[in-house]
PDB file of N, CA and C in Angstrom:
ATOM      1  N   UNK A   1      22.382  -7.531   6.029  1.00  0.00           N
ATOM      2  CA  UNK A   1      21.280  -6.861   5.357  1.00  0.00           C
ATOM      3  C   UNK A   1      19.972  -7.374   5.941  1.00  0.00           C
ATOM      4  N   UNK A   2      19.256  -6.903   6.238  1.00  0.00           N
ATOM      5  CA  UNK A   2      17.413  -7.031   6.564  1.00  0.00           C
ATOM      6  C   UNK A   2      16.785  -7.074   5.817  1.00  0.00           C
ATOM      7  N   UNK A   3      16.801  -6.918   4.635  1.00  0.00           N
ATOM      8  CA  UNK A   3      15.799  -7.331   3.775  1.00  0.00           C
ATOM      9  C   UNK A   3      15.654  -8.889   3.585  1.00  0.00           C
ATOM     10  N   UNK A   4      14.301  -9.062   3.124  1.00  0.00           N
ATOM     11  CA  UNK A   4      13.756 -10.619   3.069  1.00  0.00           C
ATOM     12  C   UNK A   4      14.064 -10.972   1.490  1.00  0.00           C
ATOM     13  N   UNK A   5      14.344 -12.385   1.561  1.00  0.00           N
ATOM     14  CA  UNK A   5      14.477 -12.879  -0.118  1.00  0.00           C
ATOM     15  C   UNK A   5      12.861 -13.434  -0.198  1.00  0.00           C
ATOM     16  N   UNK A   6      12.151 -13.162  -1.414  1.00  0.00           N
ATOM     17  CA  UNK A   6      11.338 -13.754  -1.542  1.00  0.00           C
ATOM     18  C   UNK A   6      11.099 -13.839  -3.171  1.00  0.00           C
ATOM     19  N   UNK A   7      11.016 -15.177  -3.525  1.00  0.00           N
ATOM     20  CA  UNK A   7      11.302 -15.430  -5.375  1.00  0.00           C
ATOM     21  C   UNK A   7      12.408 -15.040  -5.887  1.00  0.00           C
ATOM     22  N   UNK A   8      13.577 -15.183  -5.219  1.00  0.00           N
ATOM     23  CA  UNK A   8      14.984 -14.923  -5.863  1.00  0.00           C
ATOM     24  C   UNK A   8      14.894 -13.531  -5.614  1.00  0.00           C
ATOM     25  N   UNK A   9      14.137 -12.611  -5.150  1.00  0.00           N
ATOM     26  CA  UNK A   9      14.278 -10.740  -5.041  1.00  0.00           C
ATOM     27  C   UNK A   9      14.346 -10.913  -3.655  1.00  0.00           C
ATOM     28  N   UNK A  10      14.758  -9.378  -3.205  1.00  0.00           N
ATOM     29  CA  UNK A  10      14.988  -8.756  -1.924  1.00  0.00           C
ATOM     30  C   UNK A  10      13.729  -7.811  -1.999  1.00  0.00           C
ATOM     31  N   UNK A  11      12.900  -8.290  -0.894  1.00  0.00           N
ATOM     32  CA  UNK A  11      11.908  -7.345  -0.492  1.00  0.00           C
ATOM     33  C   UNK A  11      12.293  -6.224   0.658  1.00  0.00           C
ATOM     34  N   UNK A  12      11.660  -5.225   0.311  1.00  0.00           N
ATOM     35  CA  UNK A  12      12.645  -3.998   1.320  1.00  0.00           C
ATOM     36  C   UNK A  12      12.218  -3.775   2.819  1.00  0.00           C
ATOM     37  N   UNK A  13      11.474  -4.220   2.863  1.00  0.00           N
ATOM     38  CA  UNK A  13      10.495  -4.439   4.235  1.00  0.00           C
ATOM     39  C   UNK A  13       9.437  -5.696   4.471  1.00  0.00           C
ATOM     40  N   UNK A  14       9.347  -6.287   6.249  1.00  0.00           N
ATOM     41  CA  UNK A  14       8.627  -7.252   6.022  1.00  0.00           C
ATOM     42  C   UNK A  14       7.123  -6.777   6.239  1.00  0.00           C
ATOM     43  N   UNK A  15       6.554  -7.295   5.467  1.00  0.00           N
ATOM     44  CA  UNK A  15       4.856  -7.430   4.707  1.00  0.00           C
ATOM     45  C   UNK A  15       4.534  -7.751   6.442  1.00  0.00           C
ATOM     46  N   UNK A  16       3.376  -7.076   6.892  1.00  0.00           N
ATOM     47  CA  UNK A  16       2.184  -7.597   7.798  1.00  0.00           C
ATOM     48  C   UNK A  16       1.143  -7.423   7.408  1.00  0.00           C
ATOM     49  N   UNK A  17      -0.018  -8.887   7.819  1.00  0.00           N
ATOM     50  CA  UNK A  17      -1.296  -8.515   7.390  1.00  0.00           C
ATOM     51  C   UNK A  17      -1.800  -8.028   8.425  1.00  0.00           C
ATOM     52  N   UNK A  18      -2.448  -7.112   7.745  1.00  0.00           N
ATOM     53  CA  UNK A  18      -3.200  -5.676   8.234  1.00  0.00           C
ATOM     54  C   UNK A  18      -4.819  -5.029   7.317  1.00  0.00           C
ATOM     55  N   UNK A  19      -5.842  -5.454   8.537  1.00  0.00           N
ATOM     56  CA  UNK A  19      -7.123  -4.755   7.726  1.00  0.00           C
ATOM     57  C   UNK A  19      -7.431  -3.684   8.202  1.00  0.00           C
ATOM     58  N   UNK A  20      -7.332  -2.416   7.357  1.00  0.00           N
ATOM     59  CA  UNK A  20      -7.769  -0.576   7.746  1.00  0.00           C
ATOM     60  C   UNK A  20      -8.038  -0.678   6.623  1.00  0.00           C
ATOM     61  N   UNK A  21      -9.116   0.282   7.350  1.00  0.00           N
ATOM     62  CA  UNK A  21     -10.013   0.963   6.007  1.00  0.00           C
ATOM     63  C   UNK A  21      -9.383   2.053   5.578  1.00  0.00           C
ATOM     64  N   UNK A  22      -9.638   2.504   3.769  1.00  0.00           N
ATOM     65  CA  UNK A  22      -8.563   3.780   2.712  1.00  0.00           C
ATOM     66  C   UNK A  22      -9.771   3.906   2.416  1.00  0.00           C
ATOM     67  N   UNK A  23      -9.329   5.229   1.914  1.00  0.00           N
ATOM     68  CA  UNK A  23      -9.974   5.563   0.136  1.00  0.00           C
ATOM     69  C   UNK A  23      -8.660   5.747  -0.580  1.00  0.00           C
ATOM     70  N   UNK A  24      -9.354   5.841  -1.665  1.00  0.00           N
ATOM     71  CA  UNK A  24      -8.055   5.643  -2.499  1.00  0.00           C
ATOM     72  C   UNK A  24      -8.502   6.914  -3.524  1.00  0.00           C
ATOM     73  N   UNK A  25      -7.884   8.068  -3.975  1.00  0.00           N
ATOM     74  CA  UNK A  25      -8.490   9.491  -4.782  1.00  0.00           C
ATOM     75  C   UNK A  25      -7.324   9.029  -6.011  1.00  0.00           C
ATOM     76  N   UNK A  26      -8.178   9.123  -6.763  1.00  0.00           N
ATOM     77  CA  UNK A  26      -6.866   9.731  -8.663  1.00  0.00           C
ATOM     78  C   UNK A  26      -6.404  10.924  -8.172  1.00  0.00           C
ATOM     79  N   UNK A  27      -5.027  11.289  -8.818  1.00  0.00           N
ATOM     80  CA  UNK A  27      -4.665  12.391  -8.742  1.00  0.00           C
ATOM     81  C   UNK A  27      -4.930  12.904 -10.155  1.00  0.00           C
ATOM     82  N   UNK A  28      -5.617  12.345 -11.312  1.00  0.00           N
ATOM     83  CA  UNK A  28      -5.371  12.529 -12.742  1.00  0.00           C
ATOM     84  C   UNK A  28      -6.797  12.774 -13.614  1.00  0.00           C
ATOM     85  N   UNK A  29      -7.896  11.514 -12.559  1.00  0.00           N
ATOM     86  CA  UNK A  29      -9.611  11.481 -12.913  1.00  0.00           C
ATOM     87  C   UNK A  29      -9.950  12.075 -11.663  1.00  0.00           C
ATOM     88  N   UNK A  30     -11.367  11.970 -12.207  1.00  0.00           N
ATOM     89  CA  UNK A  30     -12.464  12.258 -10.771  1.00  0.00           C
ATOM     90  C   UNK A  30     -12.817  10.595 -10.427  1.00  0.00           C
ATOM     91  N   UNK A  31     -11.874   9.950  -9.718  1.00  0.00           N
ATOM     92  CA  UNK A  31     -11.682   8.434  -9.367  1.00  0.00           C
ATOM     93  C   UNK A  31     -11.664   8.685  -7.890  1.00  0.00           C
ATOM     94  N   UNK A  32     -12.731   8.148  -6.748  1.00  0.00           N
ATOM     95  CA  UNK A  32     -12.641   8.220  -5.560  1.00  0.00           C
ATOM     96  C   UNK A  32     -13.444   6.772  -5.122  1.00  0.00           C
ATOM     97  N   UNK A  33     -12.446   6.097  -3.916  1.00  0.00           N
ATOM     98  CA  UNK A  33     -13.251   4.640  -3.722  1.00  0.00           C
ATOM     99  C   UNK A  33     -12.891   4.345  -2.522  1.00  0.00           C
ATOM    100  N   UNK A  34     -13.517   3.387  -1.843  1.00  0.00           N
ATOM    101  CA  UNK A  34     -13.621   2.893  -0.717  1.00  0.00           C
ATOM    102  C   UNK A  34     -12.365   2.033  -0.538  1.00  0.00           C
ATOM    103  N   UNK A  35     -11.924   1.575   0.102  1.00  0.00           N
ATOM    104  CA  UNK A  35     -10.757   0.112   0.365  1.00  0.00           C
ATOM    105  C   UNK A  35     -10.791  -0.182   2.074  1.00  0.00           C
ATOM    106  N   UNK A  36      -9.894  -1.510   1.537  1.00  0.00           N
ATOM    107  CA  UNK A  36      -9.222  -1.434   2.785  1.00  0.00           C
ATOM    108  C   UNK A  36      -7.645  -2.414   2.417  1.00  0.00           C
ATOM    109  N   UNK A  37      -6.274  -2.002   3.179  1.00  0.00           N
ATOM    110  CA  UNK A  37      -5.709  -3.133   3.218  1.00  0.00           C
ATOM    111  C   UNK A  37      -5.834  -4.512   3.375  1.00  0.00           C
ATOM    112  N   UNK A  38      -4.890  -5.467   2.875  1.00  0.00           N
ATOM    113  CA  UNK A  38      -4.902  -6.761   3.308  1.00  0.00           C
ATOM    114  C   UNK A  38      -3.485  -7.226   3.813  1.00  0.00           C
ATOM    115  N   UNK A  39      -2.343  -6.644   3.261  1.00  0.00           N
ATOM    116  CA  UNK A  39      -1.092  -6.835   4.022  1.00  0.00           C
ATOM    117  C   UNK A  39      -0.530  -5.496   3.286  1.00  0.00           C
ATOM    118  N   UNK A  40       0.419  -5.275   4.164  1.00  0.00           N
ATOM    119  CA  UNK A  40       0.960  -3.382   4.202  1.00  0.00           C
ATOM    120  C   UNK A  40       2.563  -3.652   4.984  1.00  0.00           C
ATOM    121  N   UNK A  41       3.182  -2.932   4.036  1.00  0.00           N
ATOM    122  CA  UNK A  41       4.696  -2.885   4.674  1.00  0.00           C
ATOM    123  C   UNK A  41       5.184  -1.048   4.116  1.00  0.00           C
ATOM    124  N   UNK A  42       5.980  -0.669   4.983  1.00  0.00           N
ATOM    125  CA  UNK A  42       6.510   0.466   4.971  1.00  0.00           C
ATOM    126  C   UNK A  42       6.580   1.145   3.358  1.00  0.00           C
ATOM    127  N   UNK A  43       6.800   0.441   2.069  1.00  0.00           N
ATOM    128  CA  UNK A  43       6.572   0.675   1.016  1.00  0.00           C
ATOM    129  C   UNK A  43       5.492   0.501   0.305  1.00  0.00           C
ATOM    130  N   UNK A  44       4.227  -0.228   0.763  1.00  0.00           N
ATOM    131  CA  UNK A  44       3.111   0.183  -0.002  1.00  0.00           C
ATOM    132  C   UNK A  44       2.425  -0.901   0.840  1.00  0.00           C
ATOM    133  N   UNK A  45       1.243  -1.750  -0.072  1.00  0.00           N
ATOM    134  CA  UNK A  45       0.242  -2.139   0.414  1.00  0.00           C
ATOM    135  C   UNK A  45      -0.380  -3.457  -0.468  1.00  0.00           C
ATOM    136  N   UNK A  46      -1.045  -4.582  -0.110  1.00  0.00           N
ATOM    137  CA  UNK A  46      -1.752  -5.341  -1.090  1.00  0.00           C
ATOM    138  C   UNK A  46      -3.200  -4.647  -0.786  1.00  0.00           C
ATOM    139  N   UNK A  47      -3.952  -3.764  -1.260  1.00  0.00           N
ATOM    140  CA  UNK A  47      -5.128  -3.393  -1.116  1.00  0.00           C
ATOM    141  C   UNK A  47      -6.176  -4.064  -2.053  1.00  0.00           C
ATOM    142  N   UNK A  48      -7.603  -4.291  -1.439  1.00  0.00           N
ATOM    143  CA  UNK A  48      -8.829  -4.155  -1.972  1.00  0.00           C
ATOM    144  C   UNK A  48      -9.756  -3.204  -1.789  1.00  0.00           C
ATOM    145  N   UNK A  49     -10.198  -2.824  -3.372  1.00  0.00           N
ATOM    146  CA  UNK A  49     -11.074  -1.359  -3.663  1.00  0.00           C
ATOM    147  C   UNK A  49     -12.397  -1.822  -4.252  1.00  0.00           C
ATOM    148  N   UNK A  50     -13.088  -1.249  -4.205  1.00  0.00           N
ATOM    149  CA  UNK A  50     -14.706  -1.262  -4.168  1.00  0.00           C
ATOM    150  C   UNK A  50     -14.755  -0.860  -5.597  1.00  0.00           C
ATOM    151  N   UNK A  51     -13.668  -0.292  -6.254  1.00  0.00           N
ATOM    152  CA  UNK A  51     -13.824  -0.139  -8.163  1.00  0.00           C
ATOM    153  C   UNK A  51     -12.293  -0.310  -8.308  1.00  0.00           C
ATOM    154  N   UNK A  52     -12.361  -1.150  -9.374  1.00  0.00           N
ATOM    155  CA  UNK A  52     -11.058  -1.168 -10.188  1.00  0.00           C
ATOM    156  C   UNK A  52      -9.716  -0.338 -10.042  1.00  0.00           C
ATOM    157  N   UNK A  53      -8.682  -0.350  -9.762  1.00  0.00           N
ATOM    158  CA  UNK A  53      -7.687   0.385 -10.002  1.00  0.00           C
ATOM    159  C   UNK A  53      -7.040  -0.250 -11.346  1.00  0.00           C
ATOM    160  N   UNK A  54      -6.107   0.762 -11.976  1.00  0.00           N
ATOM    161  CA  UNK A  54      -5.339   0.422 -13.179  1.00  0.00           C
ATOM    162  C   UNK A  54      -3.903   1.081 -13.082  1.00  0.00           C
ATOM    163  N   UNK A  55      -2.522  -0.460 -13.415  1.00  0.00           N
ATOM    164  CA  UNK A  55      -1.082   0.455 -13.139  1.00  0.00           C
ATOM    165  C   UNK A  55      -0.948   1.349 -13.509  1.00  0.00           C
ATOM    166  N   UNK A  56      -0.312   1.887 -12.842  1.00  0.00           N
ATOM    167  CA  UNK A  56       0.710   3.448 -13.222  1.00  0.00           C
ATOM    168  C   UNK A  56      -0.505   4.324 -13.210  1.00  0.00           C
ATOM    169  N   UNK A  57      -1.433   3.789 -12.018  1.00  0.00           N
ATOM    170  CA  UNK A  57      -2.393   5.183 -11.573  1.00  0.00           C
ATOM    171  C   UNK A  57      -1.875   5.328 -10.448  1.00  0.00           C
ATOM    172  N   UNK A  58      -1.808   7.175 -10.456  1.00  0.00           N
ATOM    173  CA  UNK A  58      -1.118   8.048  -9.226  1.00  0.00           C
ATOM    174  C   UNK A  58      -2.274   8.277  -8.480  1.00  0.00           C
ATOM    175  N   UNK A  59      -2.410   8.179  -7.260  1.00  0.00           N
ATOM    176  CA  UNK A  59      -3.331   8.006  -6.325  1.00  0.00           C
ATOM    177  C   UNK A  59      -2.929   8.845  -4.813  1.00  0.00           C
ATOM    178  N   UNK A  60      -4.054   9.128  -4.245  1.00  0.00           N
ATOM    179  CA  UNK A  60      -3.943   9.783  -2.632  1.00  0.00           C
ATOM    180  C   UNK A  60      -4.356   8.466  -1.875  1.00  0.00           C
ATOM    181  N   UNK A  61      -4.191   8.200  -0.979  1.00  0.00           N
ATOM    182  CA  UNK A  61      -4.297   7.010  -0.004  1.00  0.00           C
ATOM    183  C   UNK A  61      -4.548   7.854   1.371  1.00  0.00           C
ATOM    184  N   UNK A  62      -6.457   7.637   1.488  1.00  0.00           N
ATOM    185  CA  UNK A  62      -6.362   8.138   3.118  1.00  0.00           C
ATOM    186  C   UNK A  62      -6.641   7.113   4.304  1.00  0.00           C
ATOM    187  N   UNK A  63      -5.844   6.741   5.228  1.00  0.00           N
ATOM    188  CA  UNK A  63      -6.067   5.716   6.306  1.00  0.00           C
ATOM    189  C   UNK A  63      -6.807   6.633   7.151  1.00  0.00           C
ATOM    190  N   UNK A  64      -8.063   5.814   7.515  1.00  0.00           N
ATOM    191  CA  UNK A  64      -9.276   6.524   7.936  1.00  0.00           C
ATOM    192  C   UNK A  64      -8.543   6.159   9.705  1.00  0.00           C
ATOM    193  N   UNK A  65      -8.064   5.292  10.289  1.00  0.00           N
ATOM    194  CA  UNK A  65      -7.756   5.064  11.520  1.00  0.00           C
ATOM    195  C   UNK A  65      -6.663   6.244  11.481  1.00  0.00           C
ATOM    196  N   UNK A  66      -5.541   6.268  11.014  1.00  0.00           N
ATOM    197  CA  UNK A  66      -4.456   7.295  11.259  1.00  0.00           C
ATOM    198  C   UNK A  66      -5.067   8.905  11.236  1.00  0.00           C
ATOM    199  N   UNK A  67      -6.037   8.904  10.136  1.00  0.00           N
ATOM    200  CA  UNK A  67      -5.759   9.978   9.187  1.00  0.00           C
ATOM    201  C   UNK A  67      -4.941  10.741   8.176  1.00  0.00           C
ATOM    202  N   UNK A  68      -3.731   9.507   7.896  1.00  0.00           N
ATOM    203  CA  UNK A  68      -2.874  10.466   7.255  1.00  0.00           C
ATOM    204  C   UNK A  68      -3.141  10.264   5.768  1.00  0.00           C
ATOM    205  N   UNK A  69      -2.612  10.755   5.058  1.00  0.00           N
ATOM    206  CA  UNK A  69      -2.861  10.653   3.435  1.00  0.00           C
ATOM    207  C   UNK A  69      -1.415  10.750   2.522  1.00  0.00           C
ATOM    208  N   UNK A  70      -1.329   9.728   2.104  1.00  0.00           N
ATOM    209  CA  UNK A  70       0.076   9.554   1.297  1.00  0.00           C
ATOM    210  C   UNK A  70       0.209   8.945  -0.238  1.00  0.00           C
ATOM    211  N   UNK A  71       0.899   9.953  -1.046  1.00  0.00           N
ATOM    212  CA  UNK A  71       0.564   9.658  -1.903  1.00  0.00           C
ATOM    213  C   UNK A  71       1.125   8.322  -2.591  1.00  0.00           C
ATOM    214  N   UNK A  72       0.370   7.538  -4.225  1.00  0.00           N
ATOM    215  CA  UNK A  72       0.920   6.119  -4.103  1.00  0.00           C
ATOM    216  C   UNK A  72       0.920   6.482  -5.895  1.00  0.00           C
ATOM    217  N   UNK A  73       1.149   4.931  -6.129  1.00  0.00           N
ATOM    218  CA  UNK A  73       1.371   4.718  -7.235  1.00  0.00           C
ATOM    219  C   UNK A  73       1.003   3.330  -7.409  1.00  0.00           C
ATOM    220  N   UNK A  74      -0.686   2.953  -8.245  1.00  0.00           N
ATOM    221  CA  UNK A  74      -0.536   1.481  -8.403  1.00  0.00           C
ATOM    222  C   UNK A  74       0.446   0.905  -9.188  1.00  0.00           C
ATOM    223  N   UNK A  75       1.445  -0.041  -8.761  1.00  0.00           N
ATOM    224  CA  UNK A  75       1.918  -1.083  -9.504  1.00  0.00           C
ATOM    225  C   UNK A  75       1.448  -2.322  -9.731  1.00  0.00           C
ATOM    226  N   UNK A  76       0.242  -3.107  -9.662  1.00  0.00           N
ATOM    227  CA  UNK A  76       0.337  -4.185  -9.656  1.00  0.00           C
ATOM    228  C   UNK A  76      -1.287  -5.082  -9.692  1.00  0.00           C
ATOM    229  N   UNK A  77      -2.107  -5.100 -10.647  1.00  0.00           N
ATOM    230  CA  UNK A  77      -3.557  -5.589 -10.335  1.00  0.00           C
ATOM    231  C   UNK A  77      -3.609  -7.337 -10.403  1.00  0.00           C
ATOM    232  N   UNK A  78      -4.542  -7.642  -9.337  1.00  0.00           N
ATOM    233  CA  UNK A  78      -4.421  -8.661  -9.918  1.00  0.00           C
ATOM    234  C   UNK A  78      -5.419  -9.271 -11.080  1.00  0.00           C
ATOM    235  N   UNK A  79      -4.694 -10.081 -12.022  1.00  0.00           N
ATOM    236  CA  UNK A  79      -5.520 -10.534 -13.010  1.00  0.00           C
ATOM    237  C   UNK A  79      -6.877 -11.624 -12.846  1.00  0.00           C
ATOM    238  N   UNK A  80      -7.125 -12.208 -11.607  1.00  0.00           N
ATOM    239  CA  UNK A  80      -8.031 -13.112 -11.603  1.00  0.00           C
ATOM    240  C   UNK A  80      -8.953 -12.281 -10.489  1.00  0.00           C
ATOM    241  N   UNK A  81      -8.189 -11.198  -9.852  1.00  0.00           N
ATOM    242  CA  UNK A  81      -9.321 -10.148  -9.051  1.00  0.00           C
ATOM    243  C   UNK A  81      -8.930  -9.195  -8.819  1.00  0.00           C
ATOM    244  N   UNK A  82      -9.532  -8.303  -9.899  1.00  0.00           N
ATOM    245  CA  UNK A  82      -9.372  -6.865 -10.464  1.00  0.00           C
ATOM    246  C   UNK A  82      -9.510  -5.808  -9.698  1.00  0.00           C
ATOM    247  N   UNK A  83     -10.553  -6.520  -8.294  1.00  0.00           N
ATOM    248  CA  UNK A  83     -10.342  -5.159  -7.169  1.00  0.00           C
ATOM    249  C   UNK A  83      -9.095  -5.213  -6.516  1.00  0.00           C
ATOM    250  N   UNK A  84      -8.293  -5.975  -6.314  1.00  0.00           N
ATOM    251  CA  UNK A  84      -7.010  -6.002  -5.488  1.00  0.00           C
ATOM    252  C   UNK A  84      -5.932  -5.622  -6.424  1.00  0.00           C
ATOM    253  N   UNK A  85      -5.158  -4.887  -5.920  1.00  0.00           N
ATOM    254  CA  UNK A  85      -4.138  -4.134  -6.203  1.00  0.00           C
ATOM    255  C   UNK A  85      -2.615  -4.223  -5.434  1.00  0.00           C
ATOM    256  N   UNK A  86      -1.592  -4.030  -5.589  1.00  0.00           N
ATOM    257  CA  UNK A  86      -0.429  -3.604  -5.006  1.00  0.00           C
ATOM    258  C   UNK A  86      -0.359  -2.318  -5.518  1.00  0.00           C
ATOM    259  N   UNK A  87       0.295  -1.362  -4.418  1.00  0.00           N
ATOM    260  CA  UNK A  87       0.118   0.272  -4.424  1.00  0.00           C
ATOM    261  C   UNK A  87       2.006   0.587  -3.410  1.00  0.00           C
ATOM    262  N   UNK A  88       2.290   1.345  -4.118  1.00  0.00           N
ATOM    263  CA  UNK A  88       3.557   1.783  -3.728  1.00  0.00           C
ATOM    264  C   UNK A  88       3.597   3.205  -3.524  1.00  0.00           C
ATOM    265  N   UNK A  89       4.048   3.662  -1.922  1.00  0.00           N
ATOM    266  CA  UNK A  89       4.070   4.219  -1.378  1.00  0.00           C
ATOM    267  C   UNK A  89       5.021   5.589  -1.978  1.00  0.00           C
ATOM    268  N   UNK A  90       4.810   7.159  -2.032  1.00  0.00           N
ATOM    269  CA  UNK A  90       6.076   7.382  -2.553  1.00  0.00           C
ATOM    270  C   UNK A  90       7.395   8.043  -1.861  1.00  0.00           C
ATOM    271  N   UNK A  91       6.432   7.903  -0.812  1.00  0.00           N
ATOM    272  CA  UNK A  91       7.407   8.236   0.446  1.00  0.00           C
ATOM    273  C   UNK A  91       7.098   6.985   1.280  1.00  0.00           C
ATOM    274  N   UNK A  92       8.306   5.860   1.419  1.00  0.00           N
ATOM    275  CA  UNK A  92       8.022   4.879   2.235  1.00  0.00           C
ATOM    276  C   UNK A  92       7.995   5.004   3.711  1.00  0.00           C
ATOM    277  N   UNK A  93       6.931   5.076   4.573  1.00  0.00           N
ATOM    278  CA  UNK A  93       6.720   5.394   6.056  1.00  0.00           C
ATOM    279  C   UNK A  93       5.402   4.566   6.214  1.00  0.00           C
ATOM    280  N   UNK A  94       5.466   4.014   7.368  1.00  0.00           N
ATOM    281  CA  UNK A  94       4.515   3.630   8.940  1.00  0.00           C
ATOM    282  C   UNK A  94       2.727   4.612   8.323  1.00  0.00           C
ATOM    283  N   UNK A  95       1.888   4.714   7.599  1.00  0.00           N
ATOM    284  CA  UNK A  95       0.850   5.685   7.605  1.00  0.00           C
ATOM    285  C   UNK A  95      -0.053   4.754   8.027  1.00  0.00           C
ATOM    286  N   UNK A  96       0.473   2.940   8.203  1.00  0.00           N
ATOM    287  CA  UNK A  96      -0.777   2.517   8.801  1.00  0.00           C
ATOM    288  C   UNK A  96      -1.375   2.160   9.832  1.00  0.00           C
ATOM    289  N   UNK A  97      -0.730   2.698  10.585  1.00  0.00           N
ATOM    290  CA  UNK A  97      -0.917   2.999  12.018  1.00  0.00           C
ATOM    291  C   UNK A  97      -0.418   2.031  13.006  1.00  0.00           C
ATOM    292  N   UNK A  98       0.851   0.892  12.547  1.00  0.00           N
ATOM    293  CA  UNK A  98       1.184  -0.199  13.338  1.00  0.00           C
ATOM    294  C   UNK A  98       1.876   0.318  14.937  1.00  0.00           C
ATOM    295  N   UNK A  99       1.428   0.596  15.976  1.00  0.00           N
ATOM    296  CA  UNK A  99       1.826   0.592  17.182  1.00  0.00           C
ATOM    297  C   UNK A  99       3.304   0.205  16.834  1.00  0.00           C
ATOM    298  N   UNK A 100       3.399  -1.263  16.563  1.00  0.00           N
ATOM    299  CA  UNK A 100       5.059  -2.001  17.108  1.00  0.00           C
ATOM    300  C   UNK A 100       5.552  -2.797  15.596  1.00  0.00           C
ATOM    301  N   UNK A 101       5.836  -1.407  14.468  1.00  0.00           N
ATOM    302  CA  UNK A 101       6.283  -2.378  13.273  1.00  0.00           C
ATOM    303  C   UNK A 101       7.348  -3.098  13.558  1.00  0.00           C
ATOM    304  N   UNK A 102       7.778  -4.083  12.727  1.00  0.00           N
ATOM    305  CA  UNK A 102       9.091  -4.644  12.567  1.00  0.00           C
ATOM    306  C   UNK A 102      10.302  -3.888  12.627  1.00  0.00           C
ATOM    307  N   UNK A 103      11.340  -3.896  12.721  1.00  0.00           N
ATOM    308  CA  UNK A 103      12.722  -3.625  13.110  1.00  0.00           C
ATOM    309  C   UNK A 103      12.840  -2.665  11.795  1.00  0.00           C
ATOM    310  N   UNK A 104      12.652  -3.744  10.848  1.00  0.00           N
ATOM    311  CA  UNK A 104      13.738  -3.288   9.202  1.00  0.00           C
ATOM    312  C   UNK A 104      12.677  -1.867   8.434  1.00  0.00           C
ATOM    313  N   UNK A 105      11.447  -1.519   9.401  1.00  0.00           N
ATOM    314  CA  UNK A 105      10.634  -0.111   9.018  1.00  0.00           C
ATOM    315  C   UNK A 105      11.758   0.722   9.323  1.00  0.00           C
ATOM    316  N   UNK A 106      12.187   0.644  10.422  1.00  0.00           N
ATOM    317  CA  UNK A 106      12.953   2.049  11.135  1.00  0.00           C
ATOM    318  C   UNK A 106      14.079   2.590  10.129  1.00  0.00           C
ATOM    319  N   UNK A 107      14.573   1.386   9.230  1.00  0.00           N
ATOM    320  CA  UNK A 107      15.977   1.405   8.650  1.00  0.00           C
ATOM    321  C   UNK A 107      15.295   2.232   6.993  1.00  0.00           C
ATOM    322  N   UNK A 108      16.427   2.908   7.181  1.00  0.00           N
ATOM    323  CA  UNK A 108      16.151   3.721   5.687  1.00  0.00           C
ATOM    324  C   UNK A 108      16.243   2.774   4.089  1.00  0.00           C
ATOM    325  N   UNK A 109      15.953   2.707   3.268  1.00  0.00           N
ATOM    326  CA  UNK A 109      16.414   2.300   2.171  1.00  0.00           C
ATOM    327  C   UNK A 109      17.116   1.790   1.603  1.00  0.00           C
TER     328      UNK A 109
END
């Protein structure tokens, strides 16, 4: 298996840090903001946003280097800094433009 153990769990892909600039759109408010990644793996992202995100907000994610736009789902704020987020991808794929990802991207689920 390829997945990484990390805290007794299996992470499904390995994490690279990676800075690109997002916006990040609500699919639900009129919520539109600046970001950028800080580490990004085939299933989502540790991002920082220029306003607050809140879990279980459904979101558009546009990578201004790629151009592509994929939609997410915050899972995860952090409590001591409210602009950073974990964001899950809902189609897990490559949108952040890594030339030469890791091996265990290519592998399905």
């Amino acid at each position: 298996m390829s997945h990484t153990r990390v805290a007794g769990k299996l992470r499904r892909s390995t994490r690279v840090p990676l800075k690109v600039v997002i916006t990040a759109q609500s699919l639900t408010e009129p919520l539109t903001c600046d970001g950028e990644t800080i580490v990004v793996n085939r299933q989502g992202a540790l991002i920082s946003c220029s306003i607050p995100l809140r879990v279980e907000m459904n979101i558009v994610i546009h990578v201004i280097l790629t151009d592509k736009h994929a939609p997410a789902r915050v899972v995860y704020v952090d409590p001591e800094r409210p602009l950073v987020c974990g964001i899950g991808l809902v189609n897990p794929e490559n949108v952040w433009g890594l030339s030469f990802p890791p091996d265990d991207w290519y592998k399905e689920p």
